[in-house]
Protein backbone atom coordinates (compact mmCIF):
# COMPACT_ATOMS: atom_id res chain seq x y z
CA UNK A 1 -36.03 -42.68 -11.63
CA UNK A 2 -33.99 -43.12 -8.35
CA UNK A 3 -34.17 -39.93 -6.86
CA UNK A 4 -30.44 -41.45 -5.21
CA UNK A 5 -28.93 -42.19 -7.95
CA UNK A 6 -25.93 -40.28 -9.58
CA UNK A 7 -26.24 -40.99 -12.92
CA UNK A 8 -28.58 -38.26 -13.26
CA UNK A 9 -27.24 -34.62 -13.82
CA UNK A 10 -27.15 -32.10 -11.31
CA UNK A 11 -29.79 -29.56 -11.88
CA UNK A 12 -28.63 -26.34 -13.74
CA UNK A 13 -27.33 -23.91 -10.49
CA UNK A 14 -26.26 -19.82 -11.63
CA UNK A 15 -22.73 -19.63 -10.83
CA UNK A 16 -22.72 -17.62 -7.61
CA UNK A 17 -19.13 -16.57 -7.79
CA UNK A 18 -19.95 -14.65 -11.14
CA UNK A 19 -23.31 -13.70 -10.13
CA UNK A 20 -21.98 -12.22 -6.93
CA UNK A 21 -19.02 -10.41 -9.11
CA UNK A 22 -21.56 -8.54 -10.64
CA UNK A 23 -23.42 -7.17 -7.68
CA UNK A 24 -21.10 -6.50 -5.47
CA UNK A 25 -18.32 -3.89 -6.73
CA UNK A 26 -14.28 -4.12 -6.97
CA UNK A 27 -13.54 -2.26 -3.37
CA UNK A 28 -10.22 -0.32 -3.18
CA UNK A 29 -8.44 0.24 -0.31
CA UNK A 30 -8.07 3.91 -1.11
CA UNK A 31 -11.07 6.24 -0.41
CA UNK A 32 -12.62 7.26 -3.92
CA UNK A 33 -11.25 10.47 -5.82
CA UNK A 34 -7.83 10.04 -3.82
CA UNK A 35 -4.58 8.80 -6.04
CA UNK A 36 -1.76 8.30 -3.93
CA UNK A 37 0.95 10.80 -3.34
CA UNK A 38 3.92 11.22 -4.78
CA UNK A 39 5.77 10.47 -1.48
CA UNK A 40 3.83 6.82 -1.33
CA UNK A 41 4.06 6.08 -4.53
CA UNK A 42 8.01 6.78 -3.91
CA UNK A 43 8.04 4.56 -0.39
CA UNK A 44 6.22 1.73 -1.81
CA UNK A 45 8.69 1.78 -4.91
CA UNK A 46 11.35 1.87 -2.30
CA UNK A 47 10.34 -0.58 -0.22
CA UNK A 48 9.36 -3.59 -2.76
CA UNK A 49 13.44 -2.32 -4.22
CA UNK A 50 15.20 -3.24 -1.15
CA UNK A 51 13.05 -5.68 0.21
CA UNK A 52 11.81 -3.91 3.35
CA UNK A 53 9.05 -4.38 5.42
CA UNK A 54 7.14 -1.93 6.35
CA UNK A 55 6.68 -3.05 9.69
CA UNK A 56 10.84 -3.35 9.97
CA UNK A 57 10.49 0.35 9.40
CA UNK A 58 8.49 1.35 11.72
CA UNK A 59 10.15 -0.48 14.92
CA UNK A 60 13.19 1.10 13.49
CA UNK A 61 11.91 4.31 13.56
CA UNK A 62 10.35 3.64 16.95
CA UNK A 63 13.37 2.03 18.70
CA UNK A 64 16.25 3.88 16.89
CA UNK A 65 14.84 7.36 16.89
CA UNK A 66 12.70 7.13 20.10
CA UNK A 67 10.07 8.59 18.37
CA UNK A 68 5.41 8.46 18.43
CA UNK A 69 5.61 7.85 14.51
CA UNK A 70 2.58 4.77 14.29
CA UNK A 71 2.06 1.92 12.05
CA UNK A 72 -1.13 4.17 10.42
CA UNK A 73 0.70 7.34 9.78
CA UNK A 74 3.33 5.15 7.90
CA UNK A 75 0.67 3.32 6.17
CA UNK A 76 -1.55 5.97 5.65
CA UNK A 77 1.59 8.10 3.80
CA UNK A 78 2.70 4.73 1.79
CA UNK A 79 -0.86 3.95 0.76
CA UNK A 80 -1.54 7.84 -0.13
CA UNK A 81 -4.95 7.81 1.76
CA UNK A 82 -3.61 11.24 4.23
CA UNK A 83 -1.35 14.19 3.45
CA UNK A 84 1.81 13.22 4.70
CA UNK A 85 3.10 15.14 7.37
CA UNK A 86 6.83 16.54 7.62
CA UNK A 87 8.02 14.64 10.54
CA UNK A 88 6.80 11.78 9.40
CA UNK A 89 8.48 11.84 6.07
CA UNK A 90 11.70 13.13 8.16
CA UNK A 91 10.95 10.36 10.64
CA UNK A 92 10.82 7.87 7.55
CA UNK A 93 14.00 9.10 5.78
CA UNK A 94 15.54 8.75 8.62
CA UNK A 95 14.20 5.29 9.11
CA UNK A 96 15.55 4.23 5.58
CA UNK A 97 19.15 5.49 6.53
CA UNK A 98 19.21 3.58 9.15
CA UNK A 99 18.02 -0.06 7.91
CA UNK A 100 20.07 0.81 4.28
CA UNK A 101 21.18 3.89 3.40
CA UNK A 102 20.83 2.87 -0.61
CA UNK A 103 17.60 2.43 0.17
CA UNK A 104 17.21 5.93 1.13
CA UNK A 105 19.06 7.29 -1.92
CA UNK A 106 16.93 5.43 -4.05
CA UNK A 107 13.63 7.16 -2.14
CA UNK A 108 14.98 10.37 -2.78
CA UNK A 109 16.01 9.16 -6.54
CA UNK A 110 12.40 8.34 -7.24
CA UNK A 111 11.20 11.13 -5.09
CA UNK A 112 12.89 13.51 -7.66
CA UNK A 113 11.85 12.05 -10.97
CA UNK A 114 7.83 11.94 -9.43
CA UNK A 115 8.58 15.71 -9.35
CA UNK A 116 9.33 16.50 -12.12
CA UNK A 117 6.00 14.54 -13.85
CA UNK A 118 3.79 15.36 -11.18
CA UNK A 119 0.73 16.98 -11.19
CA UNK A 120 -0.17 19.14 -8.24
CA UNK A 121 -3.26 19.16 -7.64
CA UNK A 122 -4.42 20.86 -3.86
C-alpha cells in the first residue's frame, strides 16, 4: 500500500479533548468551601436585571462619588470570594442610585428576600 494515499483510514487516535476532561478538573472561579454572599448573589441579580456593567459601576462610583472603591473590591463582593465591606456596599448603593435608581430598589428588593432564606453561617 501507498503509504500517501488517502484511501486508507486514519489510525485510531484517543480523543484528547475527552481524555484531557478527565484529568484535569472543572476549575471555579470561587476559592473552594466559599458560596457567595448574599450581597453578590443580590448585585449580580441586579446587574444582569438592568443591564449594567459592572465596569459602568465602578467609574461611576469613582467619578461621581470621588471615591478609592477598585474594580477587585467590587468584583470580589459580586463574585462572593471576600466579606464585603460597609463602604463598599454603601459606595455600591450609592453607585446604583446614581446610574438607575430602580436598579437600586430592586438590589435592596432582592437583598431582603435573600434574608429572609439565608443561612448565616460565620
Amino acid at each position: 500500500m501507498d503509504p500517501f494515499s488517502f484511501e486508507q483510514p486514519p489510525p485510531d487516535l484517543p480523543d484528547r479533548t475527552e481524555q484531557s476532561r478527565q484529568e484535569t478538573p472543572a476549575r471555579s472561579k470561587r476559592p473552594p468551601g466559599r458560596t457567595p454572599s448574599m450581597h453578590g448573589i443580590a448585585l449580580q441579580r441586579t446587574l444582569a436585571e438592568f443591564g449594567i456593567c459592572g465596569a459602568d459601576l465602578v467609574s461611576t462610583i469613582r467619578l461621581r462619588l470621588n471615591r478609592r472603591a477598585t474594580d477587585a473590591q467590587i468584583f470580589a463582593l459580586k463574585n462572593g470570594t471576600r466579606q464585603p465591606r460597609v463602604d463598599t456596599i454603601e459606595e455600591i448603593m450609592i453607585g446604583l442610585r446614581l446610574i438607575n435608581p430602580a436598579a437600586l430598589n430592586y438590589y435592596l428588593q432582592q437583598l431582603g428576600q435573600l434574608a429572609q432564606t439565608w443561612d448565616y453561617q460565620p
